[in-house]
PDB file of N, CA and C in Angstrom:
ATOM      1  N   UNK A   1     -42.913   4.936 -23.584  1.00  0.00           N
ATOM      2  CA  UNK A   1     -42.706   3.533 -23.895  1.00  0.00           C
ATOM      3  C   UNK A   1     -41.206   3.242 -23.946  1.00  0.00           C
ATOM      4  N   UNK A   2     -40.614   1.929 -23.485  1.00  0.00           N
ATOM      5  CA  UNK A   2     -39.595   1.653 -23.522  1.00  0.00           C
ATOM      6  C   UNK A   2     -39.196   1.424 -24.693  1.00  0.00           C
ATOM      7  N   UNK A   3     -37.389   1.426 -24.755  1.00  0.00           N
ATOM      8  CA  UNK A   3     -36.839   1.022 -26.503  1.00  0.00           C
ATOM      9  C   UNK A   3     -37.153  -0.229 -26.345  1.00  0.00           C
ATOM     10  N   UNK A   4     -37.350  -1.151 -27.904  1.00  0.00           N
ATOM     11  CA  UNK A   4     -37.450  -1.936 -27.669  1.00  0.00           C
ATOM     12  C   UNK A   4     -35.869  -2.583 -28.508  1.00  0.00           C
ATOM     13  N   UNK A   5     -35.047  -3.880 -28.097  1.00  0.00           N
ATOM     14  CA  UNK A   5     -34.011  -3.873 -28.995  1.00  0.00           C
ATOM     15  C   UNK A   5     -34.269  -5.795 -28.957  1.00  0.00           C
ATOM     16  N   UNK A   6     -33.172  -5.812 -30.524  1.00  0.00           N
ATOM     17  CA  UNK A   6     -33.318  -6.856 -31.096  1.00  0.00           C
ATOM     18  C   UNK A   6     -32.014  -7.990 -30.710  1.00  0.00           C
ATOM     19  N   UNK A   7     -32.231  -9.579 -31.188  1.00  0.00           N
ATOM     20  CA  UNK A   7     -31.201 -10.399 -30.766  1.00  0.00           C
ATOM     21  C   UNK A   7     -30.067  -9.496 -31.713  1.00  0.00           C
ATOM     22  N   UNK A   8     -28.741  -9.962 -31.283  1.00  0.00           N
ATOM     23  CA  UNK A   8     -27.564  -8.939 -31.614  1.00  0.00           C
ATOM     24  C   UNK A   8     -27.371  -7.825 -31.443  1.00  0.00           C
ATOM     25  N   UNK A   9     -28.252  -7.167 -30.763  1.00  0.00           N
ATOM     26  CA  UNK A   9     -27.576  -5.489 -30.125  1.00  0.00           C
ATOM     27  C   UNK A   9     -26.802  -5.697 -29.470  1.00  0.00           C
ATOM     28  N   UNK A  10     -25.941  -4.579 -29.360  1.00  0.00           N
ATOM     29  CA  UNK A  10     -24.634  -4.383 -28.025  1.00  0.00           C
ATOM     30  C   UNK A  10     -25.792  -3.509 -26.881  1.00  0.00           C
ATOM     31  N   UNK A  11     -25.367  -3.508 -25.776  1.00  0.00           N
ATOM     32  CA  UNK A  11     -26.069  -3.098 -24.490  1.00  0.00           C
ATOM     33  C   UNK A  11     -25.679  -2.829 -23.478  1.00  0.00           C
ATOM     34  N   UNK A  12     -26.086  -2.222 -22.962  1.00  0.00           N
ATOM     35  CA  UNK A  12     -25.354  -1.750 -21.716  1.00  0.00           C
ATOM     36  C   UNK A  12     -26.334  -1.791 -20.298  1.00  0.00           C
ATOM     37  N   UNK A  13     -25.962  -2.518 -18.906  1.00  0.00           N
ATOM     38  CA  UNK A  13     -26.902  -2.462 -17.694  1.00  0.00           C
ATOM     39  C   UNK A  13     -26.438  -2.639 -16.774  1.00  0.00           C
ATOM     40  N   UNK A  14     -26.936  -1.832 -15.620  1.00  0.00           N
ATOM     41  CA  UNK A  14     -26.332  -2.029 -14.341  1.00  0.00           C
ATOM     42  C   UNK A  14     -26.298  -3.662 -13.639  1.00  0.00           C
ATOM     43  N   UNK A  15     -25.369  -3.743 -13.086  1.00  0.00           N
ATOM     44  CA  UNK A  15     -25.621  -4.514 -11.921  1.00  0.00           C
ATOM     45  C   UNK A  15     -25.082  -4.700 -10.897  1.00  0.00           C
ATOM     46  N   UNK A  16     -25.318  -5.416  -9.624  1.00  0.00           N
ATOM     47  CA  UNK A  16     -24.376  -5.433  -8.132  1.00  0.00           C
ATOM     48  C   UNK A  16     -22.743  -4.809  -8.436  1.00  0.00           C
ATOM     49  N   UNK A  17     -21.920  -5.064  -9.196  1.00  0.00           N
ATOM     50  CA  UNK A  17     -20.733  -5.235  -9.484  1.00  0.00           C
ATOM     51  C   UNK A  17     -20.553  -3.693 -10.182  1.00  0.00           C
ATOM     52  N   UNK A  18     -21.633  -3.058 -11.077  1.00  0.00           N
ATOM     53  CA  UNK A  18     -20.849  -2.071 -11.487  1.00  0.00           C
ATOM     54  C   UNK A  18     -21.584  -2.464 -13.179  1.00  0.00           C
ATOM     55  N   UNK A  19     -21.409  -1.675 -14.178  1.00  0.00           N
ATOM     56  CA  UNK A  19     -21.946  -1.234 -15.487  1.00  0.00           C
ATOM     57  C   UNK A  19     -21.364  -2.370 -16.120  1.00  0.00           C
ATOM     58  N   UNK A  20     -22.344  -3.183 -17.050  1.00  0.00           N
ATOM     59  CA  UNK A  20     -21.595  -4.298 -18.132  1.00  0.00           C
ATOM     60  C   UNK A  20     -22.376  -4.302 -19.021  1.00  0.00           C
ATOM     61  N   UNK A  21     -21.274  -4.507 -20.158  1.00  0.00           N
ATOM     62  CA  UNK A  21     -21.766  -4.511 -21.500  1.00  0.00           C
ATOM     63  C   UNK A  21     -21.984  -5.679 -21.904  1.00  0.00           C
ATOM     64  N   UNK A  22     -22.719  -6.590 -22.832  1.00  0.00           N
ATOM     65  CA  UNK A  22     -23.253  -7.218 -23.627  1.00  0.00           C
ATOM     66  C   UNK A  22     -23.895  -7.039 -24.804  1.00  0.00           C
ATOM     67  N   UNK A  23     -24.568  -8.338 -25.584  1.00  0.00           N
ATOM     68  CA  UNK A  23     -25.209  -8.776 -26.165  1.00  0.00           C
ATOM     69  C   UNK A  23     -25.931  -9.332 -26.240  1.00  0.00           C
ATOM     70  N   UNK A  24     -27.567  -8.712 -26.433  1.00  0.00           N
ATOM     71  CA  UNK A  24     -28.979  -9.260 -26.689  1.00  0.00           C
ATOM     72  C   UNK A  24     -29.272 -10.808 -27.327  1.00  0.00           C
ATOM     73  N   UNK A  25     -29.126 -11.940 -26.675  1.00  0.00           N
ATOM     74  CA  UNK A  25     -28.924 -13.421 -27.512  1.00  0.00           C
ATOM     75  C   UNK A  25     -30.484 -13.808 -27.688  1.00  0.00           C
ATOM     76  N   UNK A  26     -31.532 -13.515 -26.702  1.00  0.00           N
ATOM     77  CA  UNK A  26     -33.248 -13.939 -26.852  1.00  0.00           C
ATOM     78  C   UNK A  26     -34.151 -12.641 -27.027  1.00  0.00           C
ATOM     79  N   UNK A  27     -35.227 -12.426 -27.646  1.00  0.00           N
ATOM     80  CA  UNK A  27     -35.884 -11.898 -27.162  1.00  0.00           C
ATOM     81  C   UNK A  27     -37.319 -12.668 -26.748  1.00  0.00           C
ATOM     82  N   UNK A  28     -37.910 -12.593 -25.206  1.00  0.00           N
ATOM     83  CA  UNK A  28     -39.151 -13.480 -24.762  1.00  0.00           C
ATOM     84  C   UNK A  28     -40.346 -12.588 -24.707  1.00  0.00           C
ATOM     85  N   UNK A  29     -41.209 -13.214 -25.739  1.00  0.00           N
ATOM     86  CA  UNK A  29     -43.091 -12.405 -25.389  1.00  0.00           C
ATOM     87  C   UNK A  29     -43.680 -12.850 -24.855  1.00  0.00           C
ATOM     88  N   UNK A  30     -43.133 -14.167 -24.330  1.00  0.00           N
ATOM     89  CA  UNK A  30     -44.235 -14.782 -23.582  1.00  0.00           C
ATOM     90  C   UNK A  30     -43.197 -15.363 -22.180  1.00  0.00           C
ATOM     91  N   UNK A  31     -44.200 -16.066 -21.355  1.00  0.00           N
ATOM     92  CA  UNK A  31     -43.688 -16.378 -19.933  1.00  0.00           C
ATOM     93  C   UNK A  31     -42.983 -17.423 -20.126  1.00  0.00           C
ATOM     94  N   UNK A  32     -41.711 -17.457 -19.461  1.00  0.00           N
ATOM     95  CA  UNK A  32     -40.653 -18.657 -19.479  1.00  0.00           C
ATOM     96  C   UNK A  32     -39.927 -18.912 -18.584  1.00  0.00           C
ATOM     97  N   UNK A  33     -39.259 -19.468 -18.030  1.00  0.00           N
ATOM     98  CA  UNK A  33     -38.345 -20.027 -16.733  1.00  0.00           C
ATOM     99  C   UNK A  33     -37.345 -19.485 -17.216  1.00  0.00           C
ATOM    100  N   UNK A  34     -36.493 -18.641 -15.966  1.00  0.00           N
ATOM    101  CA  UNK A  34     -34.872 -18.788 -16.151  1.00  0.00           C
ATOM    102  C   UNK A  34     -34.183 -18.789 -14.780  1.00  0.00           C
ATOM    103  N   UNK A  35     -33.287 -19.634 -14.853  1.00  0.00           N
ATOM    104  CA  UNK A  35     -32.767 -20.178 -13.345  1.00  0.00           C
ATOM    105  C   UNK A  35     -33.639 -20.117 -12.513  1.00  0.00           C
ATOM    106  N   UNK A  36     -34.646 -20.842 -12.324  1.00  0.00           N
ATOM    107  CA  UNK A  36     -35.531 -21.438 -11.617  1.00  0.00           C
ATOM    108  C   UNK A  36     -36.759 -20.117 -11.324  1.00  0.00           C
ATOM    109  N   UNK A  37     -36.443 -19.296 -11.851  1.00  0.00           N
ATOM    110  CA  UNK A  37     -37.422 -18.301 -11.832  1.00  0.00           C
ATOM    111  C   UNK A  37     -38.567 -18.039 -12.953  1.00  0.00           C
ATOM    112  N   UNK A  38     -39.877 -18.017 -12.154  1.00  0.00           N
ATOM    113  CA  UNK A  38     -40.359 -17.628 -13.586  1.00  0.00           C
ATOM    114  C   UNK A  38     -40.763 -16.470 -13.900  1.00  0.00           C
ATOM    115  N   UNK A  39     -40.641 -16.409 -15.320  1.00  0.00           N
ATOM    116  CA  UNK A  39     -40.014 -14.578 -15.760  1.00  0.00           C
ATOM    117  C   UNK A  39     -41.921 -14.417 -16.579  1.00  0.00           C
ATOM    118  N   UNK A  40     -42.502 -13.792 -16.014  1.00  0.00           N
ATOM    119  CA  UNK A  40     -43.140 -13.190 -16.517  1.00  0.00           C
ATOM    120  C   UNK A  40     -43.249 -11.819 -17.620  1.00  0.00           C
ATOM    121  N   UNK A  41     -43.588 -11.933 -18.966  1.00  0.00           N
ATOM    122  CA  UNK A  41     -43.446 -11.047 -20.164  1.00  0.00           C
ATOM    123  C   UNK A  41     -45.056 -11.570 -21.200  1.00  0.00           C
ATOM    124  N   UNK A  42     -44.695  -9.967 -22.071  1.00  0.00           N
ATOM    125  CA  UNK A  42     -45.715 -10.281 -22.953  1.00  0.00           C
ATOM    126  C   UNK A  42     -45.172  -9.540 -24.524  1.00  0.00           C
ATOM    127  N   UNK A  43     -46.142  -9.309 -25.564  1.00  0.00           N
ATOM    128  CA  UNK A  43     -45.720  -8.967 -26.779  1.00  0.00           C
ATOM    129  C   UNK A  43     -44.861  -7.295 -26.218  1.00  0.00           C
ATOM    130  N   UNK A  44     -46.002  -6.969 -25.334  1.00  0.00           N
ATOM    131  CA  UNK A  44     -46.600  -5.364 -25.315  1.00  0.00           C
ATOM    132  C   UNK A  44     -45.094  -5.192 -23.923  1.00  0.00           C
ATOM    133  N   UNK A  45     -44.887  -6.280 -23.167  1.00  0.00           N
ATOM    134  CA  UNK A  45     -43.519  -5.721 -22.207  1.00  0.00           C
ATOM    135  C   UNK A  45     -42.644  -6.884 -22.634  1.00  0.00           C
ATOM    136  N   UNK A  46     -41.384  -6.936 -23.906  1.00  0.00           N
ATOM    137  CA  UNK A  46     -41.030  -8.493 -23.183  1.00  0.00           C
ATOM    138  C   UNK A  46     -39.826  -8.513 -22.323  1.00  0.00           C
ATOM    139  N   UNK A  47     -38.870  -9.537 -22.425  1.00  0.00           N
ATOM    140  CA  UNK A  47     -37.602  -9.137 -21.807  1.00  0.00           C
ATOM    141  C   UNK A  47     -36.905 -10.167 -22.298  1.00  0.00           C
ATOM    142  N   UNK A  48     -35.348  -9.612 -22.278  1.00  0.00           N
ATOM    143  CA  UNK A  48     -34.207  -9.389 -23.055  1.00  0.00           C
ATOM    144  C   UNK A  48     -33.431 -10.249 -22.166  1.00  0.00           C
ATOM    145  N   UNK A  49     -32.878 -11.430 -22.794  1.00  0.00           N
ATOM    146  CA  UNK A  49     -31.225 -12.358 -22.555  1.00  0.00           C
ATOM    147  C   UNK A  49     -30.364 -11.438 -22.789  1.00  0.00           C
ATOM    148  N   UNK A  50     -29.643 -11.477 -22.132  1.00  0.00           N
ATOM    149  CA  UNK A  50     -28.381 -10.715 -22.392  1.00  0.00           C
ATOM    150  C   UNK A  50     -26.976 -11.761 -22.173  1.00  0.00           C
ATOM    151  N   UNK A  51     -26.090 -11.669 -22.811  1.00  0.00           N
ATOM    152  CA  UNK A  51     -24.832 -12.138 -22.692  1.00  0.00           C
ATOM    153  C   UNK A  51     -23.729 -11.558 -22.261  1.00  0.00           C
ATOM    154  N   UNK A  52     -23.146 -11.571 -21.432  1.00  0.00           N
ATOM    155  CA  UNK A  52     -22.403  -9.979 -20.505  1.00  0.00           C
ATOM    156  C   UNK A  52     -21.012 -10.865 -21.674  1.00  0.00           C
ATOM    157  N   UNK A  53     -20.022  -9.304 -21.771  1.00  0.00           N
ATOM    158  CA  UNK A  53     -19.130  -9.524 -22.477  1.00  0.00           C
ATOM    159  C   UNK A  53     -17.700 -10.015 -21.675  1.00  0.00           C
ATOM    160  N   UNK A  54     -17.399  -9.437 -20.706  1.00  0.00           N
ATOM    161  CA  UNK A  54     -16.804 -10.167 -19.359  1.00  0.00           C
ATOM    162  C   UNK A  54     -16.801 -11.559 -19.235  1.00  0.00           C
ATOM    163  N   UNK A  55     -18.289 -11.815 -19.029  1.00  0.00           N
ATOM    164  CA  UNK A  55     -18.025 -13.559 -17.912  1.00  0.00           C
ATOM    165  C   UNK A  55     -18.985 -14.382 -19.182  1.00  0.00           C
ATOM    166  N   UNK A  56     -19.378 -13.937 -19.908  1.00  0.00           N
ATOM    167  CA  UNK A  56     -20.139 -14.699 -20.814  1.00  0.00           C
ATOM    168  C   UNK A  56     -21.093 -15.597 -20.318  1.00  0.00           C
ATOM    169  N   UNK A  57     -21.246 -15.088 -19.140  1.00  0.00           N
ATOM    170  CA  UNK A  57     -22.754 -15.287 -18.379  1.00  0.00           C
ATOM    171  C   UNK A  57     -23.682 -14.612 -18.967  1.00  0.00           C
ATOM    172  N   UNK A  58     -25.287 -15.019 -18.937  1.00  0.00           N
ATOM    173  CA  UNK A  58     -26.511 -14.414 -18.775  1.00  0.00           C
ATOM    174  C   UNK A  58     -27.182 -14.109 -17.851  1.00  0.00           C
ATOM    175  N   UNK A  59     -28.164 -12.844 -18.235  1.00  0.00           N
ATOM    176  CA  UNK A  59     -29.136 -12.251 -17.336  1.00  0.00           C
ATOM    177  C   UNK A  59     -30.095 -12.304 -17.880  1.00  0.00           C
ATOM    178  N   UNK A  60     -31.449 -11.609 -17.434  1.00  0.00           N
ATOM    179  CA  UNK A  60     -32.449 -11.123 -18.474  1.00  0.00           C
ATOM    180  C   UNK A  60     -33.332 -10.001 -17.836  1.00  0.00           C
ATOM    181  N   UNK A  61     -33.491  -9.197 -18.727  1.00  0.00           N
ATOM    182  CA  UNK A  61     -33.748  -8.076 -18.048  1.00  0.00           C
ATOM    183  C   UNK A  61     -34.833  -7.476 -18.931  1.00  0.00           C
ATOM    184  N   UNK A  62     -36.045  -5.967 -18.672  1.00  0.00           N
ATOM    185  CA  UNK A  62     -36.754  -5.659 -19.360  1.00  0.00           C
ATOM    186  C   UNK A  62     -35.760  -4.535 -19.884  1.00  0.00           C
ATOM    187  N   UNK A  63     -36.830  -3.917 -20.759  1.00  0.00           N
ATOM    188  CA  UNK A  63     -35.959  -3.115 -21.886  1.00  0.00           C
ATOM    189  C   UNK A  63     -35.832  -1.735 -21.037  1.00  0.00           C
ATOM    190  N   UNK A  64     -36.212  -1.634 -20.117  1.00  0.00           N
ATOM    191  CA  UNK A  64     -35.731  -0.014 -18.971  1.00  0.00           C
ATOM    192  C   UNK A  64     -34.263  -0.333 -18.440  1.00  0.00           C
ATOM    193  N   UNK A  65     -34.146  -1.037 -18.282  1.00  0.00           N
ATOM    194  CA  UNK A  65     -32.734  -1.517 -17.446  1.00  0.00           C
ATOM    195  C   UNK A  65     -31.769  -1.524 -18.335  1.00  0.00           C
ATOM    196  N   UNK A  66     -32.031  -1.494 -19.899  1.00  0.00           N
ATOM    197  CA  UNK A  66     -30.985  -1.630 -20.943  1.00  0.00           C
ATOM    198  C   UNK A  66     -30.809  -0.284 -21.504  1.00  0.00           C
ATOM    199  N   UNK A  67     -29.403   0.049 -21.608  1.00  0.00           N
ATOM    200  CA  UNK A  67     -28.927   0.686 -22.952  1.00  0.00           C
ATOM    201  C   UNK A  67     -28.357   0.492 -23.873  1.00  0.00           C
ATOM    202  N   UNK A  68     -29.112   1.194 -25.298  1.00  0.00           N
ATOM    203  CA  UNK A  68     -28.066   0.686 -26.566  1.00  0.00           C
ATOM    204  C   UNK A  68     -26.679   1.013 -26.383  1.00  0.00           C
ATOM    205  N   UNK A  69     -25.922   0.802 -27.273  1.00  0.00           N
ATOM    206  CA  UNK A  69     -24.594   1.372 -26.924  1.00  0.00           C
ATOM    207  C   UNK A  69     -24.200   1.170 -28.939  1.00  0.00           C
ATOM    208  N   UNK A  70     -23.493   2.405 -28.994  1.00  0.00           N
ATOM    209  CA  UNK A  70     -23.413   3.065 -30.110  1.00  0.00           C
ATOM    210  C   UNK A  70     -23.900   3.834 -30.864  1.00  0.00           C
TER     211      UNK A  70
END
């Protein structure tokens, strides 16, 4: 089973560009839109907003793609 982590963790995840760190701002159990996509989740898988610490952009990602950090 995946970790599961909470709003305010620090984190760590790949992407196109190379390894970025953030902060966990949502956590979603249920299905919701983000940038025009819809993100399918549940209690049992959900997935994680993230706030990259760099561009202070968001992503959202499930909890395999994340690491804690600390």
């Amino acid at each position: 089973m995946s970790e599961e982590f909470n709003v305010g963790d620090r984190v760590r995840w790949n992407s196109r560009t190379g390894a970025v760190t953030g902060e966990v701002t949502e956590v979603h159990t249920a299905d919701f839109e983000f940038m025009g996509r819809r993100r399918v989740c549940s209690e049992d898988d959900p997935q994680y907003k993230v706030r990259s610490d760099a561009t202070a952009l968001h992503a959202v990602h499930r909890a395999d793609a994340l690491r804690r950090l600390g």
